[in-house]
C-alpha atoms as a PDB file:
ATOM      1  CA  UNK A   1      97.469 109.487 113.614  1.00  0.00           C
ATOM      2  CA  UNK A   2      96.405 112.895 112.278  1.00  0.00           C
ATOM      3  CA  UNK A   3      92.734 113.160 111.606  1.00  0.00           C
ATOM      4  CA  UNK A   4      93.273 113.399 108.212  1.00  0.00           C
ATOM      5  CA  UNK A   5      95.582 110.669 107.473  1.00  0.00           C
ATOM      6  CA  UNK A   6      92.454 108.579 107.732  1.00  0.00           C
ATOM      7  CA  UNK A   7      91.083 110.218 104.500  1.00  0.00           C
ATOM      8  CA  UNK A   8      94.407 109.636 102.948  1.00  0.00           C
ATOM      9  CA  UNK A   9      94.783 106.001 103.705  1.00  0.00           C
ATOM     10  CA  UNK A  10      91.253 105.657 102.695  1.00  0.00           C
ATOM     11  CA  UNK A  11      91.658 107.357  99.073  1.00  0.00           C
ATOM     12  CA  UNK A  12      95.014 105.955  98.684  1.00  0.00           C
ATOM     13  CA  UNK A  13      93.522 102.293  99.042  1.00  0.00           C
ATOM     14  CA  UNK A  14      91.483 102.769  96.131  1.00  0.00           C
ATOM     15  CA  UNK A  15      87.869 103.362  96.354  1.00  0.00           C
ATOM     16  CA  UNK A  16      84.122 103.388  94.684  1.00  0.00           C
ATOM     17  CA  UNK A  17      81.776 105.633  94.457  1.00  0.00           C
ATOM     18  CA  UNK A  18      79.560 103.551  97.049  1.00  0.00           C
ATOM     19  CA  UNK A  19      82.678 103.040  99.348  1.00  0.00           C
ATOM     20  CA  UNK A  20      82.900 107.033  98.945  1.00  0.00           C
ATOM     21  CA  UNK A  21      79.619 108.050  99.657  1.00  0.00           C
ATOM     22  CA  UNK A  22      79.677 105.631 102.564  1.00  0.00           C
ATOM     23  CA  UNK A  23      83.268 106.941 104.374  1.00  0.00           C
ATOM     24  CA  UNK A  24      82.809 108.432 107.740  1.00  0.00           C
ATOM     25  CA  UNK A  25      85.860 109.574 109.798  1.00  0.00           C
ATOM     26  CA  UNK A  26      86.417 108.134 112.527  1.00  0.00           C
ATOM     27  CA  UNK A  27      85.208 108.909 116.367  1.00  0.00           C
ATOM     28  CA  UNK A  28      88.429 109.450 117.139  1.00  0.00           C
ATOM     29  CA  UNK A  29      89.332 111.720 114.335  1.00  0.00           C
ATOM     30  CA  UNK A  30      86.340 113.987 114.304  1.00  0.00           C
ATOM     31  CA  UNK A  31      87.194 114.614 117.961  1.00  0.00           C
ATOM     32  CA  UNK A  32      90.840 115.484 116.700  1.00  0.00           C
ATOM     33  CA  UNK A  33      88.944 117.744 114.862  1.00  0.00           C
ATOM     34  CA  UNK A  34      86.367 119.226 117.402  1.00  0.00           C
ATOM     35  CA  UNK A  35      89.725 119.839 119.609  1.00  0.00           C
ATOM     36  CA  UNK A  36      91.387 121.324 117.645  1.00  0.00           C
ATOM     37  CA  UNK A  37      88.315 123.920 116.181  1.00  0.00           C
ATOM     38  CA  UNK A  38      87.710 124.620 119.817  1.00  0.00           C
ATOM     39  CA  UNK A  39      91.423 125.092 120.375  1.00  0.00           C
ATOM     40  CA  UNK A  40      91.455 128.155 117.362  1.00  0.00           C
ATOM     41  CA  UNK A  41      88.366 129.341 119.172  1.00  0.00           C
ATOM     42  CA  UNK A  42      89.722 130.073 122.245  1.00  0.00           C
ATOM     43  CA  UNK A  43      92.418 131.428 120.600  1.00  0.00           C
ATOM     44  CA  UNK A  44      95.073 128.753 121.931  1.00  0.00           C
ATOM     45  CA  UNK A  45      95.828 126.941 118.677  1.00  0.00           C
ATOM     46  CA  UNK A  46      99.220 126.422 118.000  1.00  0.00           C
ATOM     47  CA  UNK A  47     100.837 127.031 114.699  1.00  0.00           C
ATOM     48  CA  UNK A  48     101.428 123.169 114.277  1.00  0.00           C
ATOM     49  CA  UNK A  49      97.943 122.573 114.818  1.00  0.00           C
ATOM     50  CA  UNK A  50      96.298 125.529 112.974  1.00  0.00           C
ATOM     51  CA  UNK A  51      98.519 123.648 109.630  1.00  0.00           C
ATOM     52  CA  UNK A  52      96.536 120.275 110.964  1.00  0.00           C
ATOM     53  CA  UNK A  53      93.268 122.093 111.124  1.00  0.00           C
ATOM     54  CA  UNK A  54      93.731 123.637 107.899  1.00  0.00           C
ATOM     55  CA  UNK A  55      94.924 120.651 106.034  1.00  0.00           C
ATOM     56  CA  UNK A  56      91.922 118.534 107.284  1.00  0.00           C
ATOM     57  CA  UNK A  57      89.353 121.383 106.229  1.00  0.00           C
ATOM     58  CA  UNK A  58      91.245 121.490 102.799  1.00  0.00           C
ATOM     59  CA  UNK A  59      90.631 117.443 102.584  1.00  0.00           C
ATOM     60  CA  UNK A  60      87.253 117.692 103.749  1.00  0.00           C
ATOM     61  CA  UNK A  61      86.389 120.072 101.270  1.00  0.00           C
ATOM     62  CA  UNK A  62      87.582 117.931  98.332  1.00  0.00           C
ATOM     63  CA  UNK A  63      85.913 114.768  99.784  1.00  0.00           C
ATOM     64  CA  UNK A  64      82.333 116.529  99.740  1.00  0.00           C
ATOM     65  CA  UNK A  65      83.186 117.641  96.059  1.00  0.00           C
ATOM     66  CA  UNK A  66      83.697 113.965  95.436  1.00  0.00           C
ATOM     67  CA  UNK A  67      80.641 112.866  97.380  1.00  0.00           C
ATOM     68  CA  UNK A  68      78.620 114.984  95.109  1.00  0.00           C
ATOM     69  CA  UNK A  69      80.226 113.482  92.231  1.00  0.00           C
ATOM     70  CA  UNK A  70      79.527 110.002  92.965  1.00  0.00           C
ATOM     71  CA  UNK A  71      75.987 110.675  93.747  1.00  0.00           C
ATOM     72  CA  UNK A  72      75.875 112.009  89.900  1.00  0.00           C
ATOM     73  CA  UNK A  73      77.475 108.704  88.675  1.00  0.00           C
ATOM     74  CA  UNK A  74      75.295 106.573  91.528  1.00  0.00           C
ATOM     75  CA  UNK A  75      72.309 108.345  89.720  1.00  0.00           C
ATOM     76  CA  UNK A  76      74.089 107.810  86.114  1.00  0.00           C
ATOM     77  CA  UNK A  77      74.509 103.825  86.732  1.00  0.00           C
ATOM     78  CA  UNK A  78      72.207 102.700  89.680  1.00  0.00           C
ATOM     79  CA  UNK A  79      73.795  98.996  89.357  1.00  0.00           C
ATOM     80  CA  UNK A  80      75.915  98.538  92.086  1.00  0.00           C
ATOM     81  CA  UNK A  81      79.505  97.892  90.671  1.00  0.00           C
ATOM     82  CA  UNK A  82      79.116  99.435  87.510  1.00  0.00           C
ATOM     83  CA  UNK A  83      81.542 102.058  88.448  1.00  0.00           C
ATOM     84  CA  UNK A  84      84.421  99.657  88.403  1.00  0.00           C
END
């Protein structure tokens, strides 16, 4: 599985903003991720991978943007499950 199929599956599933503040990748895919940053570093990344690398960076991105979001509505409506 791609490291950021994870995210995918994860936002796909439907989700709070407690379940979203609380996702983590996995060990597994933040090593994908290590690999493949050291892989660009030493120059070695293949064109397949650099589209993996940049796809999960993309993702990432938009999942802190939501993170800070959900800390506005956590702050908003401190009741847990008043979101839903």
């Amino acid at each position: 599985m791609k490291a950021y199929d994870e995210l995918i599956d994860f936002i796909a599933s439907g989700t709070s903003p407690e379940s979203l503040l609380g996702f983590k990748p996995s060990a597994e895919s933040q090593e994908r991720v290590r690999e493949l940053v050291q892989r660009e570093k030493d120059e070695i990344i293949t064109t397949q991978e650099r589209q993996e690398l940049d796809d999960y960076l993309q993702l990432e991105h938009l999942m802190r943007m939501a993170k800070a979001r959900a800390h506005r509505y956590a702050a908003r409506y401190p009741e847990p499950g008043l979101f839903a």
